[in-house]
Structures are given as C-alpha cells and as structure tokens.
Protein backbone atom coordinates (compact mmCIF):
# COMPACT_ATOMS: atom_id res chain seq x y z
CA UNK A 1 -37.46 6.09 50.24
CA UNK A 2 -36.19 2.94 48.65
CA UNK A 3 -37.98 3.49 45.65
CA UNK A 4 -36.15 6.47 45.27
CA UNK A 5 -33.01 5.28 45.97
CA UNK A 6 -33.33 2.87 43.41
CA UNK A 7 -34.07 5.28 41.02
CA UNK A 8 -31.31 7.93 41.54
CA UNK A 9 -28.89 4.54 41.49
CA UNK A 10 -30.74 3.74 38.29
CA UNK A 11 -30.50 6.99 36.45
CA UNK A 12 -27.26 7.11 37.49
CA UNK A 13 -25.99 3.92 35.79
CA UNK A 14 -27.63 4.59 32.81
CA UNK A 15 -26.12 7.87 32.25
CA UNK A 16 -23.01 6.11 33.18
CA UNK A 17 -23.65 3.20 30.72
CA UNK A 18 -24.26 6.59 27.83
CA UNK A 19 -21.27 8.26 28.42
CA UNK A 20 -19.25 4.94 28.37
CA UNK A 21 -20.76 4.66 24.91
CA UNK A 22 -20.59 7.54 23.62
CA UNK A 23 -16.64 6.98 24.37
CA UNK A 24 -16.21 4.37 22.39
CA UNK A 25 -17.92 5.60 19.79
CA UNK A 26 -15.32 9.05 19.34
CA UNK A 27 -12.16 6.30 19.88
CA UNK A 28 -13.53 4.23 17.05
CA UNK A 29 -14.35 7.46 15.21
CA UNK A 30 -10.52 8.95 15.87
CA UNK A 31 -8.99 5.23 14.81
CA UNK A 32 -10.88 5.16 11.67
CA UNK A 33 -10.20 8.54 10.68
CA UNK A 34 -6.81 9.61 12.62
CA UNK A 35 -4.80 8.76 9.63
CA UNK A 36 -7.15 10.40 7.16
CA UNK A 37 -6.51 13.71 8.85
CA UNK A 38 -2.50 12.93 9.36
CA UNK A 39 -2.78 12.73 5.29
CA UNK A 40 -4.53 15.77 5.09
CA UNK A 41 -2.21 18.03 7.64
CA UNK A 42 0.86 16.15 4.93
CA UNK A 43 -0.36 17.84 1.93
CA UNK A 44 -1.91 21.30 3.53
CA UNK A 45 -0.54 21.96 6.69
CA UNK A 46 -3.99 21.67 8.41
CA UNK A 47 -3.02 20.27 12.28
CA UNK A 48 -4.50 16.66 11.72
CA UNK A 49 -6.01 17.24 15.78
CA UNK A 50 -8.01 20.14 14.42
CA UNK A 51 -9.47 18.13 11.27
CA UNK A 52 -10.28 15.40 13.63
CA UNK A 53 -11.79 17.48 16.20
CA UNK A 54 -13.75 19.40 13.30
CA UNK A 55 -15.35 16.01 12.91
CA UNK A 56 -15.79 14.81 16.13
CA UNK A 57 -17.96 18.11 17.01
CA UNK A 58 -19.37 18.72 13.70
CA UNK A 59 -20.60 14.71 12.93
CA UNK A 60 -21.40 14.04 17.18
CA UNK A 61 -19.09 11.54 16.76
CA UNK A 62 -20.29 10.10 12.75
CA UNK A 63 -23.75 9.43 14.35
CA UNK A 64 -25.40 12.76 12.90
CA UNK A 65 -28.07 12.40 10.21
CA UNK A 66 -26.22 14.64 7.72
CA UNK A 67 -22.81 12.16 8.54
CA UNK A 68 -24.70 9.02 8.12
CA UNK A 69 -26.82 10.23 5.11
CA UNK A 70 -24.65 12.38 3.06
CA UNK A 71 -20.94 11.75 4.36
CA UNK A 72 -20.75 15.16 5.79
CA UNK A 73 -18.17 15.49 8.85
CA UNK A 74 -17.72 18.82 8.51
CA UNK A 75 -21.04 20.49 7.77
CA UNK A 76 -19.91 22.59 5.13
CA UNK A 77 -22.81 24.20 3.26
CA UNK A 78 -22.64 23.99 -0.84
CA UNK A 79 -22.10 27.64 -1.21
CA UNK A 80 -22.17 29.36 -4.98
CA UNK A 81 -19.53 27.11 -6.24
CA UNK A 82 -20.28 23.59 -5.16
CA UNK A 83 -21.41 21.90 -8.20
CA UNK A 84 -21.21 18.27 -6.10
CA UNK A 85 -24.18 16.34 -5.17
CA UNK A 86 -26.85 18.18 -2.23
CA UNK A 87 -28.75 17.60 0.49
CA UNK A 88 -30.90 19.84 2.37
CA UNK A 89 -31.02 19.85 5.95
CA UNK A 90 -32.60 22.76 9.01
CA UNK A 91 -29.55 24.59 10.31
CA UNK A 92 -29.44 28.10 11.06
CA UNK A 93 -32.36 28.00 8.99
CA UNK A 94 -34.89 25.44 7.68
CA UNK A 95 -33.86 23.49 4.39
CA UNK A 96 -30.61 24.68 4.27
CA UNK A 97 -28.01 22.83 1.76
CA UNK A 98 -25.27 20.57 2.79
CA UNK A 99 -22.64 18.80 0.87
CA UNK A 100 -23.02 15.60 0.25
CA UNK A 101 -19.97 12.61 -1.07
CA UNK A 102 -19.60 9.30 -2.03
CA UNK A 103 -17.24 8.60 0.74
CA UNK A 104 -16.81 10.24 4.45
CA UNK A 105 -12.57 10.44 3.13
CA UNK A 106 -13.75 12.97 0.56
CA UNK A 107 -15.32 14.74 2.82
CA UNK A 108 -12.21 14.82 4.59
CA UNK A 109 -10.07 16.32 1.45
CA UNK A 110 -12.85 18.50 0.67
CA UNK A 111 -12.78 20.25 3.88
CA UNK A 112 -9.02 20.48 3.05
CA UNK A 113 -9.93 22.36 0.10
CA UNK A 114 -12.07 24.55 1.59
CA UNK A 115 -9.61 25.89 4.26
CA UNK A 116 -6.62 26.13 1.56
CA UNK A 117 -9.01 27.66 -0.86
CA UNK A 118 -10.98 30.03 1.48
CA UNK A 119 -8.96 33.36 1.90
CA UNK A 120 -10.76 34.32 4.98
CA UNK A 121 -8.77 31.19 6.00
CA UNK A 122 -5.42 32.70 5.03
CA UNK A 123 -3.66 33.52 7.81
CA UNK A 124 -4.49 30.17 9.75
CA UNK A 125 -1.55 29.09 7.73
CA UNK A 126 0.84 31.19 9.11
CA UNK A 127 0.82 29.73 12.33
CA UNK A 128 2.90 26.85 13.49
CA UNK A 129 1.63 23.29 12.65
CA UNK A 130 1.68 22.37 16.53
CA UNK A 131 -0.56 25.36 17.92
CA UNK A 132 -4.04 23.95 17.76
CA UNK A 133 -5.14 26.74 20.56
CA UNK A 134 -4.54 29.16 17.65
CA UNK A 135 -6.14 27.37 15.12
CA UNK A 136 -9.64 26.48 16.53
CA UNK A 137 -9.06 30.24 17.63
CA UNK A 138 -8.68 30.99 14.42
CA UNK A 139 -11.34 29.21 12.65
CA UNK A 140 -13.79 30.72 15.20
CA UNK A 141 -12.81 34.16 14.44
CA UNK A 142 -13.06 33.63 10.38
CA UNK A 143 -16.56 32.51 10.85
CA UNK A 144 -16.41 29.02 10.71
CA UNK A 145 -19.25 28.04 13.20
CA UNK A 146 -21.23 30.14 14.50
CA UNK A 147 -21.38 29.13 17.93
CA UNK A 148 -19.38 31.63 21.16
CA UNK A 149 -17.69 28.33 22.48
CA UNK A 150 -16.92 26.83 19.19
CA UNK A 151 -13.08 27.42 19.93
CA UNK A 152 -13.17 26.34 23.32
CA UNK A 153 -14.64 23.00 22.08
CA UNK A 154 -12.47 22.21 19.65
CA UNK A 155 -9.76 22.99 22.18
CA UNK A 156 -11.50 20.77 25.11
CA UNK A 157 -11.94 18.11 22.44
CA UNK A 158 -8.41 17.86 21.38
CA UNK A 159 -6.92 17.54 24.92
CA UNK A 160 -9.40 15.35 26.22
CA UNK A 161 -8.61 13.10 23.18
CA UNK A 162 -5.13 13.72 23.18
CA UNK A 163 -5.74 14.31 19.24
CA UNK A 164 -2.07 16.49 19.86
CA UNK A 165 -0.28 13.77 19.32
CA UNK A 166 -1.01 13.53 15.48
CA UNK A 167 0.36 16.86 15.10
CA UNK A 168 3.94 16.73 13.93
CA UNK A 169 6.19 17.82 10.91
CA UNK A 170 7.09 14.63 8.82
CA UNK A 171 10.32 13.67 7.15
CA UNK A 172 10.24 12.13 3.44
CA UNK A 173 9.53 9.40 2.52
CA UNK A 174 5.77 9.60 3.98
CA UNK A 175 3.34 6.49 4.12
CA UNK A 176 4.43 4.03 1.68
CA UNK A 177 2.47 0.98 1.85
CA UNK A 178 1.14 -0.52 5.47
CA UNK A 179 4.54 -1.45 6.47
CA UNK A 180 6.42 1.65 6.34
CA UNK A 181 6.99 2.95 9.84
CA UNK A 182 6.56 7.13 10.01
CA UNK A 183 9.31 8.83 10.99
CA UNK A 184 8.15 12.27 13.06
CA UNK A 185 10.67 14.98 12.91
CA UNK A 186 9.97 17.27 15.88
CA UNK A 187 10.46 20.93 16.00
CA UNK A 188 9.29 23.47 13.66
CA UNK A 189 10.10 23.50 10.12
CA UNK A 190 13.06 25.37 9.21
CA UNK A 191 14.78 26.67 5.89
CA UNK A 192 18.28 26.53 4.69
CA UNK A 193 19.25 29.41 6.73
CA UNK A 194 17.56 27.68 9.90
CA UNK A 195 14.50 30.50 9.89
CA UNK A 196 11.35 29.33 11.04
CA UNK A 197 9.19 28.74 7.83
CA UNK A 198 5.42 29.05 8.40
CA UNK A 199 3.89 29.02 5.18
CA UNK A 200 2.03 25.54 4.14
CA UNK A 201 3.33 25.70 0.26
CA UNK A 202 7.01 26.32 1.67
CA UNK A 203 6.67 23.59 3.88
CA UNK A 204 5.68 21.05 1.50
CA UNK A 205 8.36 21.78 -0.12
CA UNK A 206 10.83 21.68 1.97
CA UNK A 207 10.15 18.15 3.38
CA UNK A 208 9.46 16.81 -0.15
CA UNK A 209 11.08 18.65 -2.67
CA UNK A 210 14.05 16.51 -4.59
CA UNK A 211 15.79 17.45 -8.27
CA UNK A 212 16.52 15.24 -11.32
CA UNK A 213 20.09 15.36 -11.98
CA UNK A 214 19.02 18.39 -14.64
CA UNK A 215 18.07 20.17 -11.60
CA UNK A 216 13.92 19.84 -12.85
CA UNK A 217 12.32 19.86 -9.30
CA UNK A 218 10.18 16.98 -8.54
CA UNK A 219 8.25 15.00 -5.44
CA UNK A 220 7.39 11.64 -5.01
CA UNK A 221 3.77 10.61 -4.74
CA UNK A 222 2.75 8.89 -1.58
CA UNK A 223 0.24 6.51 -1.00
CA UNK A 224 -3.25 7.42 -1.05
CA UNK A 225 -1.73 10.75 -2.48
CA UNK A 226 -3.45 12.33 -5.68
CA UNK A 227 -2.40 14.49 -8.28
CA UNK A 228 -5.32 17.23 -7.09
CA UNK A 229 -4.27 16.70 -3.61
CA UNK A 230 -0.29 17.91 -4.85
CA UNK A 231 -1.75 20.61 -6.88
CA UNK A 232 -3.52 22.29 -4.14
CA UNK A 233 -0.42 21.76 -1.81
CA UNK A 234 1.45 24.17 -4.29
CA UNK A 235 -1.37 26.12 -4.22
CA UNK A 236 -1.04 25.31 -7.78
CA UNK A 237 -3.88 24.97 -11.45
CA UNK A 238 -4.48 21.01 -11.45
CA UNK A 239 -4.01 22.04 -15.45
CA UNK A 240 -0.64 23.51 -15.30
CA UNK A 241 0.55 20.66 -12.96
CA UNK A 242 -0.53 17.94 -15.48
CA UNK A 243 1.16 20.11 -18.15
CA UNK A 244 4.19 19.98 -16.56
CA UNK A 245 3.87 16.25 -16.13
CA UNK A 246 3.24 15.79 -20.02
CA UNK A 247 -0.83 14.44 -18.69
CA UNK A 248 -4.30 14.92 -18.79
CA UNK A 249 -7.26 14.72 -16.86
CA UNK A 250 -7.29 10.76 -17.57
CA UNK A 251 -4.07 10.08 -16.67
CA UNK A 252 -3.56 7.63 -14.11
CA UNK A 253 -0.91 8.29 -11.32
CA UNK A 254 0.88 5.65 -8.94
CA UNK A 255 2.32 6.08 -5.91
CA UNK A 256 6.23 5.91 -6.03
CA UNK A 257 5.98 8.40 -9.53
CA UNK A 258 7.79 11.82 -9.68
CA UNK A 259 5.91 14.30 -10.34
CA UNK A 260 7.47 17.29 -11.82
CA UNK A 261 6.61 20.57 -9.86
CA UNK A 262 8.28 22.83 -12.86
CA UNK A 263 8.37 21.82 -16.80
CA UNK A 264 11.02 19.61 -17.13
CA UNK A 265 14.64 21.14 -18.05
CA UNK A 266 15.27 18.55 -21.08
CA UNK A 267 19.28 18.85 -20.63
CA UNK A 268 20.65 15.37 -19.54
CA UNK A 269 24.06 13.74 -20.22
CA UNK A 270 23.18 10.65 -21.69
CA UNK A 271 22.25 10.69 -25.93
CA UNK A 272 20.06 7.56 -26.12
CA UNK A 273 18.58 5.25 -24.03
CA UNK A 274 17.25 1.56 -25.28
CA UNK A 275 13.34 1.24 -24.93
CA UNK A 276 12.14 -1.76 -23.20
CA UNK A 277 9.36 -3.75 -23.86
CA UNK A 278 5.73 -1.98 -22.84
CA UNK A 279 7.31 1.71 -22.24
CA UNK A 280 5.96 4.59 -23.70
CA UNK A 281 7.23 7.76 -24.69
CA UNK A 282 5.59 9.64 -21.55
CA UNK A 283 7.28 6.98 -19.22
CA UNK A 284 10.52 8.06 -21.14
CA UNK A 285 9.93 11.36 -20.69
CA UNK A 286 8.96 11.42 -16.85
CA UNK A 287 12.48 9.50 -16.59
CA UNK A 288 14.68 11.48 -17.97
CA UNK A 289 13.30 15.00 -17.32
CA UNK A 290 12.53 15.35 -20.98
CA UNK A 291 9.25 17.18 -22.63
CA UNK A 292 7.27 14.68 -24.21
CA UNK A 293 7.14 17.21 -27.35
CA UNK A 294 11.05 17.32 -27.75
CA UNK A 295 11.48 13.47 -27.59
CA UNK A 296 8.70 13.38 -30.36
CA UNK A 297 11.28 16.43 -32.89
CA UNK A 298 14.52 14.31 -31.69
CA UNK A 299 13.05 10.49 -32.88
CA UNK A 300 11.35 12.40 -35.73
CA UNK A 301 7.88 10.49 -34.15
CA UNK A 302 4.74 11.24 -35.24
CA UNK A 303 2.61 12.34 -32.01
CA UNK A 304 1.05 9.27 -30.64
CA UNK A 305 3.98 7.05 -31.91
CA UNK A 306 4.86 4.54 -29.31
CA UNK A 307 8.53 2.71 -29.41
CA UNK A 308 9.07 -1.11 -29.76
CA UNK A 309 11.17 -3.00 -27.36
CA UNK A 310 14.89 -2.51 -28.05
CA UNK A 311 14.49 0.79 -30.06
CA UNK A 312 17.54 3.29 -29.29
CA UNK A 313 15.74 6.25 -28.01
CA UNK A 314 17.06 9.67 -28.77
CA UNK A 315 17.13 12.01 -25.37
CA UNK A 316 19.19 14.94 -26.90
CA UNK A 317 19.10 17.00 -29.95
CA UNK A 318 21.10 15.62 -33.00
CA UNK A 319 24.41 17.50 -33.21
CA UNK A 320 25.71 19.89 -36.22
CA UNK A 321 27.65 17.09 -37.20
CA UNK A 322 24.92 14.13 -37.46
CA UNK A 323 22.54 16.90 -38.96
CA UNK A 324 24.85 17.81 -41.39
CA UNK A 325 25.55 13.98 -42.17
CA UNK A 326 22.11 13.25 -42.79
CA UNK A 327 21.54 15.81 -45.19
CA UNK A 328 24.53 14.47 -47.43
C-alpha cells in the first residue's frame, strides 16, 4: 500500500518536474526568438505570435532533431525550387527532404518568404495583423500541416503564451540600435481617407514610406533589415530594387540608408554640391535623388570615375547658356 503510494507520489513529481521543464524551455525559446518574429511581421505583415507559435509546435520547443541539426523551425520541405542546402528526414513518409540553414534566423526569414511567396497563402494577407484565430485558421485550410487540430494548436499555443502581445502595427522609426524604445501604434492600419487598409505591401508603406524633396519615394533601412527582406515587402524583383538604388548584388547596405522604392526623379534645386573627402559618386547620387548615369553626362565622368575631396559636383544639367559658352 505504501509502496504504491510512493510511487503514484513519485510519478507524479516527475511528470511535474517535465512539464516545469519543458516550460522553461518554450520561455527561453519565445525570448530568443520573440524579436526575430516582431522583425519578420515589420517587413511582411506575418502576426509575429503566429511565426512564433509556428516554431514552438513545429521545432517542440528547438529540441527537435531537424531544429538542432539543420536549423529548421518550421519544417518546410525543399520543394522544386529550393536550391539551399538538404537534409532528409521520415515525415509523412520515410526520407523525406527538409530545409536546412546556416542559422535558425534564416530559417525564420525563409519561412517569411515562403508565406509572401506562396499564393495559396494569398489571402492570409488580407486579414487584420491582430487576428491570429484567422490566421492559424488560415494556414490550416491552405495546407500547411497536415494535422485536424493544427489550428487549434497554434491557437492554444498563442494564448497560453500570451505570444498576442507581439502583435501590433508599428510607427517609424522601427528598431534602431539596442537603445531605441518601440513605439506600438494600436488600432488597425488606416489610409489617408481613414479606410481600413489590409494589404501587407500597402501597409509597409504606409508606416514607412517618406519622399526626397523631388518627391522620389524612399524608406529607411532598419536594423537587422536587408535589402531582400525590403524587396519582398514590396512584393518587389531584388534586381529592379537594386536598379533603382544605382547597386548590385555586392553592394553593401547600412542601416540608417534610404533606399529608393522608385528610380530616382533627378530634379533638385541645388546646381552643385562640393565632394568631400572618401564620397563616391553612388553616395552622391543616393543623396540627392540623382541617377548615378546622369551625374556621370553632367561631370562629363568616365563610368567608374570617383571625385577628389573638394571637387564641385554638378547635380543638374548645364544650361543653354553654359553649353553655348563652352562651345565658343
């Protein structure tokens, strides 16, 4: 009788002692990966509480083999397009292939990409950013998981976790450096005329769309923000986003840089402006709204040419009359 007393008490503090565990293992998981997701939901419109409870479920918490192994929170198959680096793991089936990454963030942005790029995930993004009932609804019904209760897990998850509370539209500017408090702007996002916008691309925009003062529409990049990460945003060719910012595929961005979201108007007030030392003409350029290719025609540069510190840059055409003086 004892004996089993003892071990029903037993039993019952070592299932207490697992579930204590495993509770501290999902709050470490949602501190080290809360603001991941918050950075996400800024440049998609992806509720950060459904990225993070997409992990939570999919990974068991990071401990799963295919989390620990390959960096894959969101078991996201490779597909006929994944041309990353595999693993192959029994799923549905036996030696079925996974994703793998470097680093459990890019995991992160690439399950980002996979929603925005996925149409079957199209009309997720029409809902608002705050109805995560919806959303794991959603994600369910466009065949995410396969699994009956999928949605009701995400959904348990989420409000167990309280994982709501990262959900909220945010005000520019976004996460700057460590001490830059965010400012949450409650309420659904609304346009000029004060109609509820759903869309994630019109969104975006309206919380971080500014102008140069020759109206060329710009945003700032955040930190921990990348040039593919603004390009899918727009729903936009990473190709015709570096055109636009006079770039290439090598070009390094910083956060804090404007990056031009339409090819840049080239009409500003001022004639010249005086190089300083270590500029170049694509820093010129990015300044003053000016293509890169009409700086070149107005300093009569070769392309590549670089100006010296103090040069008198030229930002506008040459008028009739200087034209016509130089040809005396």
């Amino acid at each position: 009788m004892l004996t089993n007393r003892f071990l029903n008490l037993l039993i019952t503090f070592l299932c207490t002692c697992q579930v204590s565990a495993q509770t501290n293992i999902r709050k470490e998981y949602i501190q080290e990966f809360s603001q991941i997701a918050v950075d996400e939901m800024n440049r998609s419109g992806i509720p950060a509480s459904i990225t993070l409870a997409q992990g939570i479920l999919e990974s068991g918490n990071g401990q799963s083999e295919l989390a620990r192994k390959s960096n894959n929170h969101f078991g996201i198959k490779c597909h006929g397009t994944w041309e990353g680096k595999k693993v192959f793991h029994d799923d549905d089936s036996q030696g079925e292939c996974f994703r793998a990454y470097d680093n459990p963030s890019h995991s992160y942005e690439d399950h980002t990409d996979f929603l925005v790029r996925g149409s079957r995930y199209e009309f997720l993004f029409d809902l608002e950013l705050t109805d995560y009932r919806g959303w794991a609804k959603g994600l369910k019904k466009a065949g995410y998981a396969t699994a009956p209760d999928y949605a009701d897990k995400l959904i348990r998850i989420i409000e167990d976790e309280n994982l709501h509370r990262f959900d909220f539209t945010l005000s520019t500017p976004l996460l700057v450096s460590e001490d830059t408090v965010v400012t949450k702007v409650t309420g659904p996002t609304v346009n000029e005329k004060g109609k509820v916008v759903k869309k994630s691309k019109r969104k975006f925009l309206i919380h971080r769309l500014k102008r140069h003062e020759n109206t060329t529409p710009y945003i700032i990049l955040q930190h921990g923000e990348s040039i593919e990460s603004v390009a899918d945003s727009l729903h936009m060719r990473i190709a015709v986003l570096l055109d636009m910012n006079d770039a290439g595929y090598q070009t390094v961005f910083h956060a804090g840089e404007a990056i031009y979201i339409d090819y840049k108007k080239g009409r500003v007030k001022q004639k010249f402006m005086v190089a300083p030392e270590g500029t170049t003409m694509r820093a010129i350029s990015q300044q003053y709204a000016v293509p890169m290719e009409k700086l070149y025609k107005y300093n009569d540069f070769k392309i590549g040419q670089q100006p010296y510190k103090g040069e008198q840059i030229r930002l506008k055409p040459k008028s009739i009359a200087e034209r016509l003086y130089r040809e005396r």
